[in-house]
C-alpha atoms as a PDB file:
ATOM      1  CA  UNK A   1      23.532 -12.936  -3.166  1.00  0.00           C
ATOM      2  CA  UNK A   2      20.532 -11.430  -1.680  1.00  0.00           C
ATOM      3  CA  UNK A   3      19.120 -12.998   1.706  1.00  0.00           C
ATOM      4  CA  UNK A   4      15.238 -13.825   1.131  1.00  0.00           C
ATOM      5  CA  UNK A   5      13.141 -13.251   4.317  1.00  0.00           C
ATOM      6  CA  UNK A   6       9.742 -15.297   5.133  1.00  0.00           C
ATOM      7  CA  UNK A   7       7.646 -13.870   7.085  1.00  0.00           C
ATOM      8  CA  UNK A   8       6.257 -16.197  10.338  1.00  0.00           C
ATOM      9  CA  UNK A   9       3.988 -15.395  13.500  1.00  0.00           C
ATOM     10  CA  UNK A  10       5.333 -15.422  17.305  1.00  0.00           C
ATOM     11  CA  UNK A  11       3.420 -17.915  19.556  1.00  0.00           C
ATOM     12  CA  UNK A  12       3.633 -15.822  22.292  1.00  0.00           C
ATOM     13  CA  UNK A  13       2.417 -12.223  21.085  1.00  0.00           C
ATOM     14  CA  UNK A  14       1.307 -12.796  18.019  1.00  0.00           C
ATOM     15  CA  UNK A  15       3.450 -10.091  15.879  1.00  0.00           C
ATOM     16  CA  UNK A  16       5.137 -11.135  12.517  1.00  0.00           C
ATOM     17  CA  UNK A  17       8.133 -11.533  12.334  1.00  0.00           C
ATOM     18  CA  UNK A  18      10.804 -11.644   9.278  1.00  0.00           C
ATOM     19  CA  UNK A  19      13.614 -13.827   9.095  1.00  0.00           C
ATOM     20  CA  UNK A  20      16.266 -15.069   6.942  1.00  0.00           C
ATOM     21  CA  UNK A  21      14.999 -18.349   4.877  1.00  0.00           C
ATOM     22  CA  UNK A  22      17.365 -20.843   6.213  1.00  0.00           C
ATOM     23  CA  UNK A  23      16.506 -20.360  10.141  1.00  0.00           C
ATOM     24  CA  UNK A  24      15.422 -23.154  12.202  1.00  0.00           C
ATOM     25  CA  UNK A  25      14.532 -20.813  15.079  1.00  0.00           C
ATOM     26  CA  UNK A  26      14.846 -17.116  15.649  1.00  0.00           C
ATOM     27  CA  UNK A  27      13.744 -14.607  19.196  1.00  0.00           C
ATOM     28  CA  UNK A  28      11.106 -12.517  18.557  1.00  0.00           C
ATOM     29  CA  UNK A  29      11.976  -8.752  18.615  1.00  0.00           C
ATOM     30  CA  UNK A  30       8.943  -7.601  20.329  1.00  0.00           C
ATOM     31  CA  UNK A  31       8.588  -9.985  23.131  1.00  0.00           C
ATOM     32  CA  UNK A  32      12.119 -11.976  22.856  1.00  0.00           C
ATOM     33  CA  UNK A  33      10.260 -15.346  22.940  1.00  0.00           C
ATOM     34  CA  UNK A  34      11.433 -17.797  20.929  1.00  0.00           C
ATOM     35  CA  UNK A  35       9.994 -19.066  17.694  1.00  0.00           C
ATOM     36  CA  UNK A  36      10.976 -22.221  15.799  1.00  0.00           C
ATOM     37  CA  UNK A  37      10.538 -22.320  12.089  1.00  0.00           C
ATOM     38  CA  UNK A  38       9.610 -24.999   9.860  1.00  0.00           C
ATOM     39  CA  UNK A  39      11.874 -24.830   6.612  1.00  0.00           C
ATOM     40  CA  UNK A  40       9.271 -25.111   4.181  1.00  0.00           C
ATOM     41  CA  UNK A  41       5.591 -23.679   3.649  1.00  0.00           C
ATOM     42  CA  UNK A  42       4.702 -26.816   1.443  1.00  0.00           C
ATOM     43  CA  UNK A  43       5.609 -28.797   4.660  1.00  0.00           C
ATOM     44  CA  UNK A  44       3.171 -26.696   6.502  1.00  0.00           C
ATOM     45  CA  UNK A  45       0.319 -26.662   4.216  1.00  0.00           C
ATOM     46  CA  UNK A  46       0.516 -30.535   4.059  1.00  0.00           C
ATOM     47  CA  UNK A  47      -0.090 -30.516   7.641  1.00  0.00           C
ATOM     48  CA  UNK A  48      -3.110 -28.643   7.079  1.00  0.00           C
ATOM     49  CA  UNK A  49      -4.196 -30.583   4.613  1.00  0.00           C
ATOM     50  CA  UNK A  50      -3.515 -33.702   6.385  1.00  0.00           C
ATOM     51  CA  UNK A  51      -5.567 -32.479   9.498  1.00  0.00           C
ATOM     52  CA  UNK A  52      -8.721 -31.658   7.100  1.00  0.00           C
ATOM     53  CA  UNK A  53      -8.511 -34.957   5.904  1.00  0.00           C
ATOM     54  CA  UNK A  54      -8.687 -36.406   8.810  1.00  0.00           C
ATOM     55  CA  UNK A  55     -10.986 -34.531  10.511  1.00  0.00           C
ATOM     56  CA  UNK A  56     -12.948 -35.326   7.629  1.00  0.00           C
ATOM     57  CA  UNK A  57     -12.780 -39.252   8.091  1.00  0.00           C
ATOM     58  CA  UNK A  58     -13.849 -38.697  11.686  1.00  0.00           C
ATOM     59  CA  UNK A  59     -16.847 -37.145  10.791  1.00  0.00           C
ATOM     60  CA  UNK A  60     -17.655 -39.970   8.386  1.00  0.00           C
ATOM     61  CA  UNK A  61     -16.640 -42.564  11.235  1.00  0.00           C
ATOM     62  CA  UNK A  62     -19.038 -41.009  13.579  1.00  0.00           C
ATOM     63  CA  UNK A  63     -21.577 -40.681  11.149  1.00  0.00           C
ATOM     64  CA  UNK A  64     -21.461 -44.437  10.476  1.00  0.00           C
ATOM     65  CA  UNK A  65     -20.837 -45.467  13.663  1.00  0.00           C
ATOM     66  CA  UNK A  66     -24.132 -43.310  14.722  1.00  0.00           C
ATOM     67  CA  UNK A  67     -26.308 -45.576  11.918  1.00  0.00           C
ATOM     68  CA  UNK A  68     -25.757 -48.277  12.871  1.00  0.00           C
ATOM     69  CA  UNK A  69     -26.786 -46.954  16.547  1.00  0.00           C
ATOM     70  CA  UNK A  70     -23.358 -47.865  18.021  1.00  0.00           C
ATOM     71  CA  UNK A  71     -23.064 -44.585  19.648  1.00  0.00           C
END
């Protein structure tokens, strides 16, 4: 069985890094800090989705809130 890398970014200096699927956390190789991995990309990108969505909604809060002159 072959061990499938994913590729993820260190915090600290900003090289990428690969590591073996399954990690939770690795060190980075370049600058030894340490780097915690989420397990899945689709958990990640719902984050960012999440986040747009919201960020949306504020803007159409604060665009209410600004008609009717509460602001």
């Amino acid at each position: 069985m072959a061990i499938k890398l994913v590729s993820v970014k260190c915090p600290d200096c900003g090289q990428t890094l690969s590591i073996e699927e399954n990690r939770t956390q690795a060190f980075c190789t370049y600058c030894g800090a340490k780097v915690k991995c989420l397990k899945s990309k689709r958990f990640i990108n719902d984050i960012e989705k999440a986040k747009a969505e919201v960020s949306t909604e504020r803007i159409k809060l604060r665009t209410c809130l600004h008609k009717m002159d509460v602001l």
